[in-house]
Structure formats: structure tokens, C-alpha cells
C-alpha atoms as a PDB file:
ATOM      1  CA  UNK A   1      89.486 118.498 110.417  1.00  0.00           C
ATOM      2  CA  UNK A   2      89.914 116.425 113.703  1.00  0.00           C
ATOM      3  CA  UNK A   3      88.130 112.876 113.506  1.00  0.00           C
ATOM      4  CA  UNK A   4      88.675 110.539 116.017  1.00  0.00           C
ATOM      5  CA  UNK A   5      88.540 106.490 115.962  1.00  0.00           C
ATOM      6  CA  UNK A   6      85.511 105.325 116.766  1.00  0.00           C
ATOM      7  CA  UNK A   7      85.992 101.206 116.452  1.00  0.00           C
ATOM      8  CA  UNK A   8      88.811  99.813 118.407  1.00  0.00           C
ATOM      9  CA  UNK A   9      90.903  96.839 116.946  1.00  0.00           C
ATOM     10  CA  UNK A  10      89.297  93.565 118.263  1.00  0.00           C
ATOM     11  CA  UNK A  11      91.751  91.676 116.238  1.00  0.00           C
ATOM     12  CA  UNK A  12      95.165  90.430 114.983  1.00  0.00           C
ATOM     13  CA  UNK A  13      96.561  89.187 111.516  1.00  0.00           C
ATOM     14  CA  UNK A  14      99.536  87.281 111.306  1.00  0.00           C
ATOM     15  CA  UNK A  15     100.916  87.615 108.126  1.00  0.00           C
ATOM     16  CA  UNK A  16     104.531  85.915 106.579  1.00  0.00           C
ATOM     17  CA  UNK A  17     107.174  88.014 104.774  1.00  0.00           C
ATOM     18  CA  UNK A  18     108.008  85.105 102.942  1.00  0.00           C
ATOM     19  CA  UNK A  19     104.071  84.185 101.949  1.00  0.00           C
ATOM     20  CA  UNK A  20     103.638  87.813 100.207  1.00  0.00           C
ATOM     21  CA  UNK A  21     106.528  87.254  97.638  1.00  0.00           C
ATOM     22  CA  UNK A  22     105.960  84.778  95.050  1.00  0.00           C
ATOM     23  CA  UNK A  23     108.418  81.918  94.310  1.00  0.00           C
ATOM     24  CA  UNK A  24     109.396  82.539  91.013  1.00  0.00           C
ATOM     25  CA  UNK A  25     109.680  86.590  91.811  1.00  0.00           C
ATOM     26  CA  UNK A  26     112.558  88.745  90.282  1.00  0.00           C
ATOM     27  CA  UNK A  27     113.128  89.985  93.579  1.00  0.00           C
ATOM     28  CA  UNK A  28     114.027  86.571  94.982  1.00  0.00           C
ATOM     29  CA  UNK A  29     116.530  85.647  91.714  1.00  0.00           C
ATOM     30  CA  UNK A  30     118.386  89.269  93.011  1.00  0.00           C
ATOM     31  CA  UNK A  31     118.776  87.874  96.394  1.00  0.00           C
ATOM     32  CA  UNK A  32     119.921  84.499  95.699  1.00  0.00           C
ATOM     33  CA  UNK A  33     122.523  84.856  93.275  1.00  0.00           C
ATOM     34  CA  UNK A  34     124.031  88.560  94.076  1.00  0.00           C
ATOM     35  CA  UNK A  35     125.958  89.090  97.672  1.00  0.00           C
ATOM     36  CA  UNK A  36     125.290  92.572  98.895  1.00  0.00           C
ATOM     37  CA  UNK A  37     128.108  92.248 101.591  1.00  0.00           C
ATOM     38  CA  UNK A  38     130.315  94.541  99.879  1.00  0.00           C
ATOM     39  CA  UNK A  39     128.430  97.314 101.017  1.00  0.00           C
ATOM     40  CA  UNK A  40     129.688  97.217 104.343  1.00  0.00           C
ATOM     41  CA  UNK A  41     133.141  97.425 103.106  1.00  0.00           C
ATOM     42  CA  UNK A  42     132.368 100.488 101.194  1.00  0.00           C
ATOM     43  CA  UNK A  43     131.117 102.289 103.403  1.00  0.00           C
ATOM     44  CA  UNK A  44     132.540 101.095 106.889  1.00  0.00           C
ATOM     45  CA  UNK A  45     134.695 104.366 106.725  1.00  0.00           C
ATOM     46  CA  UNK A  46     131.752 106.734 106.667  1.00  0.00           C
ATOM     47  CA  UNK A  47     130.102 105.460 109.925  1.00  0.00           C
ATOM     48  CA  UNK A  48     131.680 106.747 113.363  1.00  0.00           C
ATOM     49  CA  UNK A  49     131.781 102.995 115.302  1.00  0.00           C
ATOM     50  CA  UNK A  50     131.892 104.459 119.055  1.00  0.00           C
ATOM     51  CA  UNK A  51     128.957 107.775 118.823  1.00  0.00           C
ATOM     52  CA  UNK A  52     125.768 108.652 117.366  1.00  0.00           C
ATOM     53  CA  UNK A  53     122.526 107.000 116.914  1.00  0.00           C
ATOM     54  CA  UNK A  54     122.198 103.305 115.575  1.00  0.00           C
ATOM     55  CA  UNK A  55     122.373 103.561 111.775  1.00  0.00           C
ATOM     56  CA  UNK A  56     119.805 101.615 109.773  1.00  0.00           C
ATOM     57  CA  UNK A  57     121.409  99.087 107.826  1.00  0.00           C
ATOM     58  CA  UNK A  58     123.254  99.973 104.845  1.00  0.00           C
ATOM     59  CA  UNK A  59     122.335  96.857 102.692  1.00  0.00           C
ATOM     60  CA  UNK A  60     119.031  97.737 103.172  1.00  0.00           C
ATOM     61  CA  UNK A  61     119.188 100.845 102.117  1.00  0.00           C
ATOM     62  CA  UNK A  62     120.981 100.289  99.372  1.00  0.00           C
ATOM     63  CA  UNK A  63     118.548  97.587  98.258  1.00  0.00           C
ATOM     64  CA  UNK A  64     115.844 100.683  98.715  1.00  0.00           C
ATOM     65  CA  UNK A  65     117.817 102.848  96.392  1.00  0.00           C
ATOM     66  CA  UNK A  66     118.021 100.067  93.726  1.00  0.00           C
ATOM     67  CA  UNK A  67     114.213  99.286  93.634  1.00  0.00           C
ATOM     68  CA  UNK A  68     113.190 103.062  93.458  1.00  0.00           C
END
């Protein structure tokens, strides 16, 4: 079934990355005291530097993987 919108958005909410995590969150520990830059050196030889589109960032995705 087709439904359409009926409000529009009359407003905006600005809301901080850094606000929604907590402090003291595991998450936070991870990134502080483990450097994920060895990624790119893994896997620098699987990415074609001069065609194709922009690849999304391997850290990240990485990071992904490890929270699933």
C-alpha cells in the first residue's frame, strides 16, 4: 500500500556524536588504547589506487565487523 507524507518537517535537531556515547563506555576504552592503523597496511594491496569508485574506509569497516 502507497501512503504518502502528510506533515512536512518544520524542524531541525542538532544532535553530538560524542553526547550519545557515555564516558565510561567500552566502546571508548577500544578506541583509546588499540590503534586500528594497521588495517590500511593489510589491506593496501587489495584496493586498485588509480580506478573504481571511492572505497568506504576500511577501519571502519572493520570496526563494523568487530561489533556485529
Amino acid at each position: 500500500m502507497l501512503t504518502k507524507a502528510k506533515d512536512k518537517q518544520t524542524s531541525y535537531e542538532f544532535v553530538m556524536l560524542e553526547e550519545l556515547v557515555k564516558e565510561d563506555h567500552l566502546l571508548r576504552k577500544i578506541d583509546k588504547y588499540i590503534d586500528f592503523s594497521f588495517i590500511y597496511d593489510e589491506v593496501e594491496e587489495l584496493y586498485c589506487h588509480d580506478n573504481g569508485r571511492p572505497s568506504v574506509d576500511p577501519v571502519v569497516l572493520f570496526k563494523m565487523t568487530l561489533l556485529q
